[in-house]
C-alpha atoms as a PDB file:
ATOM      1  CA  UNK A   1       0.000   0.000   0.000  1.00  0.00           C
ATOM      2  CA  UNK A   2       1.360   3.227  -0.739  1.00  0.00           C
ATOM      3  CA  UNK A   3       1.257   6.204   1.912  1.00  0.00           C
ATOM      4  CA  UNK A   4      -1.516   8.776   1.330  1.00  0.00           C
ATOM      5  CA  UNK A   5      -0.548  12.097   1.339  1.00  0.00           C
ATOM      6  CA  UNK A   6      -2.163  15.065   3.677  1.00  0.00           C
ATOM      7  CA  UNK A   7      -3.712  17.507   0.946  1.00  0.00           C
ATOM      8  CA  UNK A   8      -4.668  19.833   4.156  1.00  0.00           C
ATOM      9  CA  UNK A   9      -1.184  20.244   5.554  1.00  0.00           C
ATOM     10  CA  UNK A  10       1.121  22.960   5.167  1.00  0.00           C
ATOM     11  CA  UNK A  11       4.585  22.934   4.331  1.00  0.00           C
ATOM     12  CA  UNK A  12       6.662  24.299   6.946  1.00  0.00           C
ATOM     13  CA  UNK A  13       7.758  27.723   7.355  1.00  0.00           C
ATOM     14  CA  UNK A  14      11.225  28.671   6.182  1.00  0.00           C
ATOM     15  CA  UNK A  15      14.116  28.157   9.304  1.00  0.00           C
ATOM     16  CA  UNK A  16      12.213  25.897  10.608  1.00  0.00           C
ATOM     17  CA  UNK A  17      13.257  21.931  11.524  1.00  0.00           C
ATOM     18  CA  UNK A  18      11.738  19.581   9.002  1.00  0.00           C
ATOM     19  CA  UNK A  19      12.714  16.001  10.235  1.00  0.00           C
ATOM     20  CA  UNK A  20      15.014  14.910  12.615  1.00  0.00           C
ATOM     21  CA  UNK A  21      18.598  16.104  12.686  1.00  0.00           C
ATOM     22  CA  UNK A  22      17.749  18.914   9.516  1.00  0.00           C
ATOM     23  CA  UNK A  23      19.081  22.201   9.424  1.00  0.00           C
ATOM     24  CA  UNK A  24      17.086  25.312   9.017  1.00  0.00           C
ATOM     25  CA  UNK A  25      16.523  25.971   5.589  1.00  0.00           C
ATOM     26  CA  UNK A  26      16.923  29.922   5.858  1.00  0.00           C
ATOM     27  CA  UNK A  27      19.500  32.080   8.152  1.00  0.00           C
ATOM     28  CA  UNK A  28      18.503  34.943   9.673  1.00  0.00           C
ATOM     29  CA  UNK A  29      20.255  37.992   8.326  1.00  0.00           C
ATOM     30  CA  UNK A  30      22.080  40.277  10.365  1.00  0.00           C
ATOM     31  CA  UNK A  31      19.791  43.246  10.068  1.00  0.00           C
ATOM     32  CA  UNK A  32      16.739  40.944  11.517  1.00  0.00           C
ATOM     33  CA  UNK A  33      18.765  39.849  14.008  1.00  0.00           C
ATOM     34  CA  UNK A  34      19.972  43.625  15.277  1.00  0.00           C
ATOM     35  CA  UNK A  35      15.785  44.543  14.774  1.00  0.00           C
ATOM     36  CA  UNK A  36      14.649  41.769  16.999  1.00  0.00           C
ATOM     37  CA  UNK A  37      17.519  42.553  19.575  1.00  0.00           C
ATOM     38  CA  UNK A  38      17.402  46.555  19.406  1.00  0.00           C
ATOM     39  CA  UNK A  39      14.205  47.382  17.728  1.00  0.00           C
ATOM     40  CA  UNK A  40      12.896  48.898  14.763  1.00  0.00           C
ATOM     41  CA  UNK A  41      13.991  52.408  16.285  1.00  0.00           C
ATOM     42  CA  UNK A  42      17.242  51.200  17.448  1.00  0.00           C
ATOM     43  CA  UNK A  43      18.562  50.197  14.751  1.00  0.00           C
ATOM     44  CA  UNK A  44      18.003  53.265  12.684  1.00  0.00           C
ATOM     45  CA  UNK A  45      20.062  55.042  15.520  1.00  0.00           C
ATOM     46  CA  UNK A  46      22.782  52.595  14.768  1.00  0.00           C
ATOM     47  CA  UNK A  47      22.118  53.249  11.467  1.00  0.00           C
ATOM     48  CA  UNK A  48      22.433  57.054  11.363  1.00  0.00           C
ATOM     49  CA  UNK A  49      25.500  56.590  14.013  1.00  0.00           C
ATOM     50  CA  UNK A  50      27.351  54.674  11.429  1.00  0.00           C
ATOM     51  CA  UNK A  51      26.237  57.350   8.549  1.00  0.00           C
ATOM     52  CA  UNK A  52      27.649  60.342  10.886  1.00  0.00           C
ATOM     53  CA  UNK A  53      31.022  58.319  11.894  1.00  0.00           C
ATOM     54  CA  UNK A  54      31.800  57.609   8.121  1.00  0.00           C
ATOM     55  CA  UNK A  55      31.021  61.047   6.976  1.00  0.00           C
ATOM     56  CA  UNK A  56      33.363  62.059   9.863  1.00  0.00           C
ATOM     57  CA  UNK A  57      36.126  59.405   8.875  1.00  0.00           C
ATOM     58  CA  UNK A  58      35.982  61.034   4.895  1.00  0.00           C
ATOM     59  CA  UNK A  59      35.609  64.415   5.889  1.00  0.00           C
ATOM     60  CA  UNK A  60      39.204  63.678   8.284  1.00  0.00           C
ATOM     61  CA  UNK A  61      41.100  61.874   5.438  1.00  0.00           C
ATOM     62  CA  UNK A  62      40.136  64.527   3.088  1.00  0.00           C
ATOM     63  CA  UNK A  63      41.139  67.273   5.563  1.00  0.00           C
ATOM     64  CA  UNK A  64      44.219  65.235   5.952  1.00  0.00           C
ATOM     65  CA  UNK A  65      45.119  65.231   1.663  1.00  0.00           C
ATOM     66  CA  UNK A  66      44.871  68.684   1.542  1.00  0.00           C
ATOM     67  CA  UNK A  67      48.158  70.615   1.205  1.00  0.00           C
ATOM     68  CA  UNK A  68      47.237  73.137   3.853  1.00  0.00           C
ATOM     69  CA  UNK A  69      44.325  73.402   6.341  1.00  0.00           C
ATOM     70  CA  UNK A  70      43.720  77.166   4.970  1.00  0.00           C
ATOM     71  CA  UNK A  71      40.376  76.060   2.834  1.00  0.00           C
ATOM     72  CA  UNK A  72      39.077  72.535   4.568  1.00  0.00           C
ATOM     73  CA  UNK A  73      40.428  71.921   8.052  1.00  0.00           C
ATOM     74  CA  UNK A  74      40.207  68.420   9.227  1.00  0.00           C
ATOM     75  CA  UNK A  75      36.942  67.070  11.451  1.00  0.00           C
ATOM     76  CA  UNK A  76      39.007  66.865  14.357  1.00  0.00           C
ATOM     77  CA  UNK A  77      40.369  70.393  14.183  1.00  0.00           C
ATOM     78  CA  UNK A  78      36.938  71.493  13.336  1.00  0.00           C
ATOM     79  CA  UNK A  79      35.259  69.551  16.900  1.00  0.00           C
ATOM     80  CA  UNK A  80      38.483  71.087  18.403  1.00  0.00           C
ATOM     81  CA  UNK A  81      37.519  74.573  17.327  1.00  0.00           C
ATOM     82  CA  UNK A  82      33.859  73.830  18.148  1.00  0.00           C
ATOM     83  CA  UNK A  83      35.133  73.132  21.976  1.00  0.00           C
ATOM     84  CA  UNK A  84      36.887  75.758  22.484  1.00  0.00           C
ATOM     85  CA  UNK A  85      34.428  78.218  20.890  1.00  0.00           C
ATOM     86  CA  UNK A  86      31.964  76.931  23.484  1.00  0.00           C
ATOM     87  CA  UNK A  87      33.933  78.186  26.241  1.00  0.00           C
ATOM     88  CA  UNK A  88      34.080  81.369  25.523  1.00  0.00           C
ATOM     89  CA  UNK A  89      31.770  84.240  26.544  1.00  0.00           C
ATOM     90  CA  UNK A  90      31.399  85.635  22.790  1.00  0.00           C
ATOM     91  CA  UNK A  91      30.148  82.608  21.459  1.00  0.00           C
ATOM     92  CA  UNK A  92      27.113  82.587  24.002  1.00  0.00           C
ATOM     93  CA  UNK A  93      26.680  86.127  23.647  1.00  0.00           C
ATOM     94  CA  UNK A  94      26.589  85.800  19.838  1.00  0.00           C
ATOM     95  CA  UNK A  95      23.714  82.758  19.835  1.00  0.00           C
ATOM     96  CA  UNK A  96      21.862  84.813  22.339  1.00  0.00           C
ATOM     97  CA  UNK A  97      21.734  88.173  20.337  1.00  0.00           C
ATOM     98  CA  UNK A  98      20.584  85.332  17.439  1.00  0.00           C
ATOM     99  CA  UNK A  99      17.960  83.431  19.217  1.00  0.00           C
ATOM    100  CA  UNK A 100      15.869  86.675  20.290  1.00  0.00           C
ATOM    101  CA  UNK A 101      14.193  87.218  17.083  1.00  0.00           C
ATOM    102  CA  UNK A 102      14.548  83.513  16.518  1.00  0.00           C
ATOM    103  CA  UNK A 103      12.072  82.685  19.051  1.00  0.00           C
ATOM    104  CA  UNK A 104       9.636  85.755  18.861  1.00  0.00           C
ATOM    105  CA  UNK A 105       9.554  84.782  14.859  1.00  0.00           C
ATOM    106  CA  UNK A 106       9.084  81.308  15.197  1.00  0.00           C
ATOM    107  CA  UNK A 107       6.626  80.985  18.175  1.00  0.00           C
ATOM    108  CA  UNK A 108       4.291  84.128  16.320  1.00  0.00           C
ATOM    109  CA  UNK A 109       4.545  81.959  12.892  1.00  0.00           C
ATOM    110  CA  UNK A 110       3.458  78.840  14.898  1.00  0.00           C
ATOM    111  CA  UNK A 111       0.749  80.416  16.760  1.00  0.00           C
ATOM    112  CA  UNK A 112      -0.831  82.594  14.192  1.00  0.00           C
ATOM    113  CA  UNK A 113       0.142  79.964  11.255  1.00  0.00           C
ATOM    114  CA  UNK A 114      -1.944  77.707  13.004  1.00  0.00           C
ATOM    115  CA  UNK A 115      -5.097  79.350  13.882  1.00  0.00           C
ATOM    116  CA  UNK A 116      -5.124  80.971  10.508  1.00  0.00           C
ATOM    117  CA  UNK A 117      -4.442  77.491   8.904  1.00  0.00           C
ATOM    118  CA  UNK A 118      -7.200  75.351  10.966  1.00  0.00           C
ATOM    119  CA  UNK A 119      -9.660  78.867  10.177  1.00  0.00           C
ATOM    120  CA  UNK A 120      -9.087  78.115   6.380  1.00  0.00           C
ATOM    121  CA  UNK A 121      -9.535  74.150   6.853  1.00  0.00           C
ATOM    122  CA  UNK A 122     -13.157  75.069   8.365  1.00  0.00           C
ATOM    123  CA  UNK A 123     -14.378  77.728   6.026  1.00  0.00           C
ATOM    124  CA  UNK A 124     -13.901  76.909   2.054  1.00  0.00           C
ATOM    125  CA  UNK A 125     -14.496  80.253   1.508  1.00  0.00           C
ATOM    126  CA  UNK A 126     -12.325  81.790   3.670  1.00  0.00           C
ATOM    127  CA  UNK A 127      -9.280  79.373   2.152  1.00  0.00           C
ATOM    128  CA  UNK A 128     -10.806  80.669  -1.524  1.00  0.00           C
ATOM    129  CA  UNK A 129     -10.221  83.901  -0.715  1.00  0.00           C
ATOM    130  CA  UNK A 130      -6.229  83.397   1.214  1.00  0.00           C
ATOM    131  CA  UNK A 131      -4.435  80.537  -1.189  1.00  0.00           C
ATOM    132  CA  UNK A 132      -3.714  82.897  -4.076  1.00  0.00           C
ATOM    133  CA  UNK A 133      -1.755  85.096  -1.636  1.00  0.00           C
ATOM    134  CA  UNK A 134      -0.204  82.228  -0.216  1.00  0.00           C
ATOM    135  CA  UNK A 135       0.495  80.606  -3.132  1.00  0.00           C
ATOM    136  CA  UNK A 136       2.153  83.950  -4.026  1.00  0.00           C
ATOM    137  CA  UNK A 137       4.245  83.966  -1.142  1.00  0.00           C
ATOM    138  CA  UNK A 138       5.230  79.968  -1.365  1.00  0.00           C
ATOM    139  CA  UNK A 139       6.629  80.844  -4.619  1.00  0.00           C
ATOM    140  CA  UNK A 140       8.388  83.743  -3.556  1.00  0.00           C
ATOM    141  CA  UNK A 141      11.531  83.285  -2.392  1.00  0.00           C
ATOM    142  CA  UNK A 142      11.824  84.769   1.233  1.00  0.00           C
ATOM    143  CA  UNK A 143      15.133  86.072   0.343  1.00  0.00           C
ATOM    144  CA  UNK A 144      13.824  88.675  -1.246  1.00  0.00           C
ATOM    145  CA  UNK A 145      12.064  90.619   0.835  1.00  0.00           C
ATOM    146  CA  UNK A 146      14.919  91.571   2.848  1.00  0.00           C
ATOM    147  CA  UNK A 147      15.229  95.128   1.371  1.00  0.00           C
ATOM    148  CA  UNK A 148      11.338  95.338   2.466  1.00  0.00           C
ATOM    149  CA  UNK A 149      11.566  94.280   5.609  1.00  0.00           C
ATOM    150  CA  UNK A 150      14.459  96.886   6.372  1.00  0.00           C
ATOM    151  CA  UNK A 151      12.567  99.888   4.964  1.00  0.00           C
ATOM    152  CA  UNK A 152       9.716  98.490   6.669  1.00  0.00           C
ATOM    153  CA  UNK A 153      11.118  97.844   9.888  1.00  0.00           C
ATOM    154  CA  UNK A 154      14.484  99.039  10.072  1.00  0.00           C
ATOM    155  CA  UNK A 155      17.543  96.838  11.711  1.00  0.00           C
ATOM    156  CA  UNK A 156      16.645  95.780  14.943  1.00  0.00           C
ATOM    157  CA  UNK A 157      15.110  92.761  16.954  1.00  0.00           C
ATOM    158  CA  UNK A 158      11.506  93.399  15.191  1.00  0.00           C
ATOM    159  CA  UNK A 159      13.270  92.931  11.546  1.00  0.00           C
ATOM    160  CA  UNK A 160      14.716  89.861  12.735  1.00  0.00           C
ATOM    161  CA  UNK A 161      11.732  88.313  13.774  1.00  0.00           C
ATOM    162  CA  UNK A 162       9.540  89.573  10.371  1.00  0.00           C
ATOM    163  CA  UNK A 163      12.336  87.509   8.553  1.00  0.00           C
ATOM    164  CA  UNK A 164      11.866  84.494  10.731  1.00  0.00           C
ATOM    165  CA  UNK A 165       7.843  84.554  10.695  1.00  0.00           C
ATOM    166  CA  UNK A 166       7.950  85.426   6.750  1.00  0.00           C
ATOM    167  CA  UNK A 167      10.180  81.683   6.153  1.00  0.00           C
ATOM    168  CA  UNK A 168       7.796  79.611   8.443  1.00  0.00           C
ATOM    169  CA  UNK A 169       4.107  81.202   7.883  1.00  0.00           C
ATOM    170  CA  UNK A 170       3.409  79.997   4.749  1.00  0.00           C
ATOM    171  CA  UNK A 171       4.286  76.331   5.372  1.00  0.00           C
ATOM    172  CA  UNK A 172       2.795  75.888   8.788  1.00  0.00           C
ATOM    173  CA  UNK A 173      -0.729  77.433   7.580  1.00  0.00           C
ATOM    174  CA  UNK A 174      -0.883  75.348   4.509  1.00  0.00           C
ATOM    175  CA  UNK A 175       0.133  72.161   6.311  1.00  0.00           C
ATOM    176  CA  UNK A 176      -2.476  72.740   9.140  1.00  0.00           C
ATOM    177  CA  UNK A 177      -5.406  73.453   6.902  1.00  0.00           C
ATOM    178  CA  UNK A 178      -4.267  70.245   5.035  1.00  0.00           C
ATOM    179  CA  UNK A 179      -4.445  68.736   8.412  1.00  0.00           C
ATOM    180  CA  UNK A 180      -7.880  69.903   8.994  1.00  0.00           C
ATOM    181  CA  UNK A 181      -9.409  68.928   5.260  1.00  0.00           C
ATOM    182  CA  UNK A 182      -8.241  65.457   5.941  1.00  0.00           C
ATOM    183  CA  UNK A 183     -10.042  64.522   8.991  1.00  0.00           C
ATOM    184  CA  UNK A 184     -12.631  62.087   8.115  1.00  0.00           C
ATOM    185  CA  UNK A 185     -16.225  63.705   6.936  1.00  0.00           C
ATOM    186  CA  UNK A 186     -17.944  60.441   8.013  1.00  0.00           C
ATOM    187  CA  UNK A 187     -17.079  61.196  11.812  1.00  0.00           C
ATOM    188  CA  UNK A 188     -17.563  64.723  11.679  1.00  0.00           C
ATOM    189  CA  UNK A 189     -21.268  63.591   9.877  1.00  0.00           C
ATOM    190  CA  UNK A 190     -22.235  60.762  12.563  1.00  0.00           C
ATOM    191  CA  UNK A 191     -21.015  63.427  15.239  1.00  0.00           C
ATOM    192  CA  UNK A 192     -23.575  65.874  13.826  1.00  0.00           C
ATOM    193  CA  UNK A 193     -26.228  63.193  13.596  1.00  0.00           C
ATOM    194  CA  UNK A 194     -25.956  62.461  17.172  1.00  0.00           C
ATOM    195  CA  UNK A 195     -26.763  66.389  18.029  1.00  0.00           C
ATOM    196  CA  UNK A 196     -22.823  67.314  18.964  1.00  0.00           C
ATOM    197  CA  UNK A 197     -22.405  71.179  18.728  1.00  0.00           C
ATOM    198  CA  UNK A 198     -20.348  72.759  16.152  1.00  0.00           C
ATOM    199  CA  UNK A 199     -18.028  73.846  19.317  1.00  0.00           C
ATOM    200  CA  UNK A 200     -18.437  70.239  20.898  1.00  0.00           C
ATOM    201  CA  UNK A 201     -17.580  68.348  17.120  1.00  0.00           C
ATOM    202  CA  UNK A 202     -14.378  70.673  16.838  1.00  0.00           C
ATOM    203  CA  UNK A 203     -12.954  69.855  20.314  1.00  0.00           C
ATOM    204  CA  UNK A 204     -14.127  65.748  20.222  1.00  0.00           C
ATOM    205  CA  UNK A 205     -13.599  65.018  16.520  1.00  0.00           C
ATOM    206  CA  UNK A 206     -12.070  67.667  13.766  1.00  0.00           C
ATOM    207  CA  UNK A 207      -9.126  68.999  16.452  1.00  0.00           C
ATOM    208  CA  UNK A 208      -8.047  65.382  17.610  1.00  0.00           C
ATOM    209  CA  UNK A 209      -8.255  64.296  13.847  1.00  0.00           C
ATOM    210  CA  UNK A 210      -6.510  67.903  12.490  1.00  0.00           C
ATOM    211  CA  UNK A 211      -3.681  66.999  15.335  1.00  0.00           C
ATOM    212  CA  UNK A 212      -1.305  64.834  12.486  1.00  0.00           C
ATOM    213  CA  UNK A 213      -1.193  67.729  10.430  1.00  0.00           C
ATOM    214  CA  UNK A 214      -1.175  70.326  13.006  1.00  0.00           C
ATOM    215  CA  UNK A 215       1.836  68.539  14.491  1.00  0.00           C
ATOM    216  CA  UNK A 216       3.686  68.434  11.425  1.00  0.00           C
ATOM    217  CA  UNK A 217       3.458  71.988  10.693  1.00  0.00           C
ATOM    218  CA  UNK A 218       5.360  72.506  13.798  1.00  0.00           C
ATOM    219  CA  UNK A 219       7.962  70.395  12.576  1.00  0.00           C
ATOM    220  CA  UNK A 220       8.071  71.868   8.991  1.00  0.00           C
ATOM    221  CA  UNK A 221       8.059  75.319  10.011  1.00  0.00           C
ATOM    222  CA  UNK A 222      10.648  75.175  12.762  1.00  0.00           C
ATOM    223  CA  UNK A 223      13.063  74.154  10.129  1.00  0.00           C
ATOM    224  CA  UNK A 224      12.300  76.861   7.726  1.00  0.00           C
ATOM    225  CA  UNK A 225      12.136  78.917  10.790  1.00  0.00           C
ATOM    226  CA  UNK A 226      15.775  77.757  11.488  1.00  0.00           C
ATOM    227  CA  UNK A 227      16.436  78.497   7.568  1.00  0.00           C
ATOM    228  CA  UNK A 228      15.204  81.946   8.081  1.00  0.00           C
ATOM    229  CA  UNK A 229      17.548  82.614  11.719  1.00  0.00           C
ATOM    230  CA  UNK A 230      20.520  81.652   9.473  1.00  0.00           C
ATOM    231  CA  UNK A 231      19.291  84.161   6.801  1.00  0.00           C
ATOM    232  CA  UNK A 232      18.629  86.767   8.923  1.00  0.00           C
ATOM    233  CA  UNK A 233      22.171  86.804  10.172  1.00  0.00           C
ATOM    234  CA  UNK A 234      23.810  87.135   6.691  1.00  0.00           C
ATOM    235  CA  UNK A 235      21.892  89.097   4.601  1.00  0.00           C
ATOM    236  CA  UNK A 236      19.928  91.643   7.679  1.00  0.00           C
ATOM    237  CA  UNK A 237      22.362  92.507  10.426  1.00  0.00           C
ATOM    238  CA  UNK A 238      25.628  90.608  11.387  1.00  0.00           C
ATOM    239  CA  UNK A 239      25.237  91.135  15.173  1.00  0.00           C
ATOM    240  CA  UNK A 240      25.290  87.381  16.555  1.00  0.00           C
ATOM    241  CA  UNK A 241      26.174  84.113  14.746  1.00  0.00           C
ATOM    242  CA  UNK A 242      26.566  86.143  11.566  1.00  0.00           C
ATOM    243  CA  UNK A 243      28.833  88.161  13.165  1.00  0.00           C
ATOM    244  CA  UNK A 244      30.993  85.383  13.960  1.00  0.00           C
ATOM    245  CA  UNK A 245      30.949  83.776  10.216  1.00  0.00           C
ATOM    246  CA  UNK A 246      31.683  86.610   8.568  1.00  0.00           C
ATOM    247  CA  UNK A 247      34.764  87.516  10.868  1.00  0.00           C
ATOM    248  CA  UNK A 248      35.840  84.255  10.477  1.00  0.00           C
ATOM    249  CA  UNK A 249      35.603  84.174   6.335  1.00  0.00           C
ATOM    250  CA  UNK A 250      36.956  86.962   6.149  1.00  0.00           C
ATOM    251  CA  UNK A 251      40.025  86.520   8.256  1.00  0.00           C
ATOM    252  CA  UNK A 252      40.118  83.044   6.315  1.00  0.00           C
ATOM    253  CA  UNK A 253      40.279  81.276   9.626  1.00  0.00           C
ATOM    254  CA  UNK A 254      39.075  78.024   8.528  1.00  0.00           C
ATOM    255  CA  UNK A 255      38.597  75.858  11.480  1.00  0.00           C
ATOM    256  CA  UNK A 256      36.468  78.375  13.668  1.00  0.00           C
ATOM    257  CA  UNK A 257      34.248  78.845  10.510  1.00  0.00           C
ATOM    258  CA  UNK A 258      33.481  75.257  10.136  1.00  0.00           C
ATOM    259  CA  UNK A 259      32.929  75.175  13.599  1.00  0.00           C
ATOM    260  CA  UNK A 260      30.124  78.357  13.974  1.00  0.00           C
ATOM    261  CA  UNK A 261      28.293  76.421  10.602  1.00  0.00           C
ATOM    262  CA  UNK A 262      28.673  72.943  12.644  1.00  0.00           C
ATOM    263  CA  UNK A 263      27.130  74.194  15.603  1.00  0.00           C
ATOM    264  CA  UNK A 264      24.365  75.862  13.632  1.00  0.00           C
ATOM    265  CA  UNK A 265      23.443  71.904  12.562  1.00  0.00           C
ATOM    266  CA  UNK A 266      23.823  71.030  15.629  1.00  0.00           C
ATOM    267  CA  UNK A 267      21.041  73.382  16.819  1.00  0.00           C
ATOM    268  CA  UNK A 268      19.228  72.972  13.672  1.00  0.00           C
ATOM    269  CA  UNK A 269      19.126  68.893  15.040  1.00  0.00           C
ATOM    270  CA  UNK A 270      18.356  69.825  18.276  1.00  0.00           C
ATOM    271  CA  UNK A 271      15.226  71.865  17.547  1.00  0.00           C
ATOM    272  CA  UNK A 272      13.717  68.790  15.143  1.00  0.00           C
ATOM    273  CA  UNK A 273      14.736  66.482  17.317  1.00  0.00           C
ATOM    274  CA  UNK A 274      12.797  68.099  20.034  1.00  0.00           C
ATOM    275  CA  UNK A 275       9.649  68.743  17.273  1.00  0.00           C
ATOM    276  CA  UNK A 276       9.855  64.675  16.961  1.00  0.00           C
ATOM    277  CA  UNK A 277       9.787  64.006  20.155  1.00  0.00           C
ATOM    278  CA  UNK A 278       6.837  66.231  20.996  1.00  0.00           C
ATOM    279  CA  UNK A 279       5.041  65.002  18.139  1.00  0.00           C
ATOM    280  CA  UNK A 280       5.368  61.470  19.209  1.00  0.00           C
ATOM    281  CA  UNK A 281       3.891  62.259  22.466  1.00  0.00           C
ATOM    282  CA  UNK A 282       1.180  64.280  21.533  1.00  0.00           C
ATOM    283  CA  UNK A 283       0.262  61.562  18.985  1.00  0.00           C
ATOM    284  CA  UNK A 284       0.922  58.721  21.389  1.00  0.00           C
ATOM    285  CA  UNK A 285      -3.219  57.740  20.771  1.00  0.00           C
ATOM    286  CA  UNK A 286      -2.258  56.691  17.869  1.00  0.00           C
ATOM    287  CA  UNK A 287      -2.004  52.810  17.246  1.00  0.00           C
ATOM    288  CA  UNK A 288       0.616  53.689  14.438  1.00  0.00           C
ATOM    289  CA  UNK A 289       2.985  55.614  16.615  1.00  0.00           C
ATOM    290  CA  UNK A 290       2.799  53.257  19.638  1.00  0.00           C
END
């Protein structure tokens, strides 16, 4: 008699034993192996680490070809500079004089761009009647209106912060209306089915459903916000950061300039990484950011 065969049964998953003695058919690659040891998340820090200590490893042996450190200093002579800039009183003095109309920019671009934005989400009308000046402005380059905003304003802290809320406004009120159009109609319908107040179906369904897009125009205007600090330094007024670069270029002291435009990533980092992070908890609700 010959053996039937099982038509139900399954052949057996890959890596797994199939008799006595057998091997697993598949190995696990490294990468699964560092994701089921570290995580998902941890091993796109290792990831990025690695990214950051080979750009640092080319950027050295580069530094290292050149002839003369007059052009491209070396990493290490550029951390080195980086130290020692941070102990002195100027450097602080200099980011502090920067971050003034940094912050007074950014927070009014945040706070108006997002009322405005979640306003124009709401009414159709009301977002009829804004895009075509915002679409004006989003194709504008900021850049330009410097001249403006120094007739308008003169040089001062006020000037500054114009410049800064100019870069962000645009994106962080057309990201949070986005935010707003994309919450789902069928809630916002069953909510006004049920008898739930315009007031109560804003706070209970449209706001917690805007929050995605809300939370990402934080994140996209802070950088342009940061784009616009940086621009505000070397085309307004050279009285912080700015300062310091263009004393340093123009003294051709390499090392210290790399270092100023190093620490200027570094904040830039700093700030999104701090934008992720609140995102993440504002969003923890979320099943897909759990």
């Amino acid at each position: 008699m010959t053996a039937r065969t099982d038509r139900g049964a399954r052949p057996a998953p890959a890596g797994t034993l199939s008799g006595p003695g057998a091997r697993p058919a598949l190995k696990v690659s490294i990468t699964q192996r560092f994701r089921r040891r570290y995580g998902t998340r941890g091993l796109s820090l290792l990831v990025g680490a690695a990214s950051l200590v080979g750009g640092a490893l080319v950027w050295q042996v580069f530094g290292l070809l050149q002839e003369n450190d007059l052009f491209i200093p070396t990493f290490t002579q550029t951390v080195g500079a980086l130290l020692e800039q941070t102990t002195t009183a100027e450097f602080w003095s200099a980011y502090a004089s920067t971050l003034v109309p940094f912050v007074f920019g950014w927070l009014t671009a945040l706070v108006l761009g997002i009322a405005f934005g979640v306003a124009m989400g709401l009414l159709p009308r009301l977002s009829k009647i804004s895009m075509p000046y915002f679409a004006f402005l989003n194709a504008l380059p900021v850049s330009a209106l410097v001249p403006l905003v120094v007739i308008a304003f003169g040089i001062n802290i006020i000037a500054g912060a114009t410049l800064v809320f100019l870069f962000a406004i645009v994106d962080v009120v057309l990201t949070s209306a986005a935010g707003v159009r994309y919450v789902d109609k069928d809630l916002v319908e069953m909510a006004r089915s049920f008898g739930m107040s315009p007031v109560g179906r804003f706070r209970r369904v449209i706001w917690p459903g805007a929050m995605p897009g809300v939370m990402a125009a934080v994140r996209v205007g802070t950088g342009r916000a940061i784009v616009g600090m940086v621009v505000m330094e070397l085309l307004l007024v050279s009285t912080g950061v700015g300062k310091l670069i263009t004393r340093y270029k123009d003294t051709f002291v390499s090392a210290e300039l790399y270092a100023i435009v190093m620490s200027l990533g570094i904040f830039g980092l700093v700030m999104l990484g701090v934008t992720r992070a609140l995102e993440r908890r504002v969003l923890s609700w979320q099943p897909s950011r759990r």
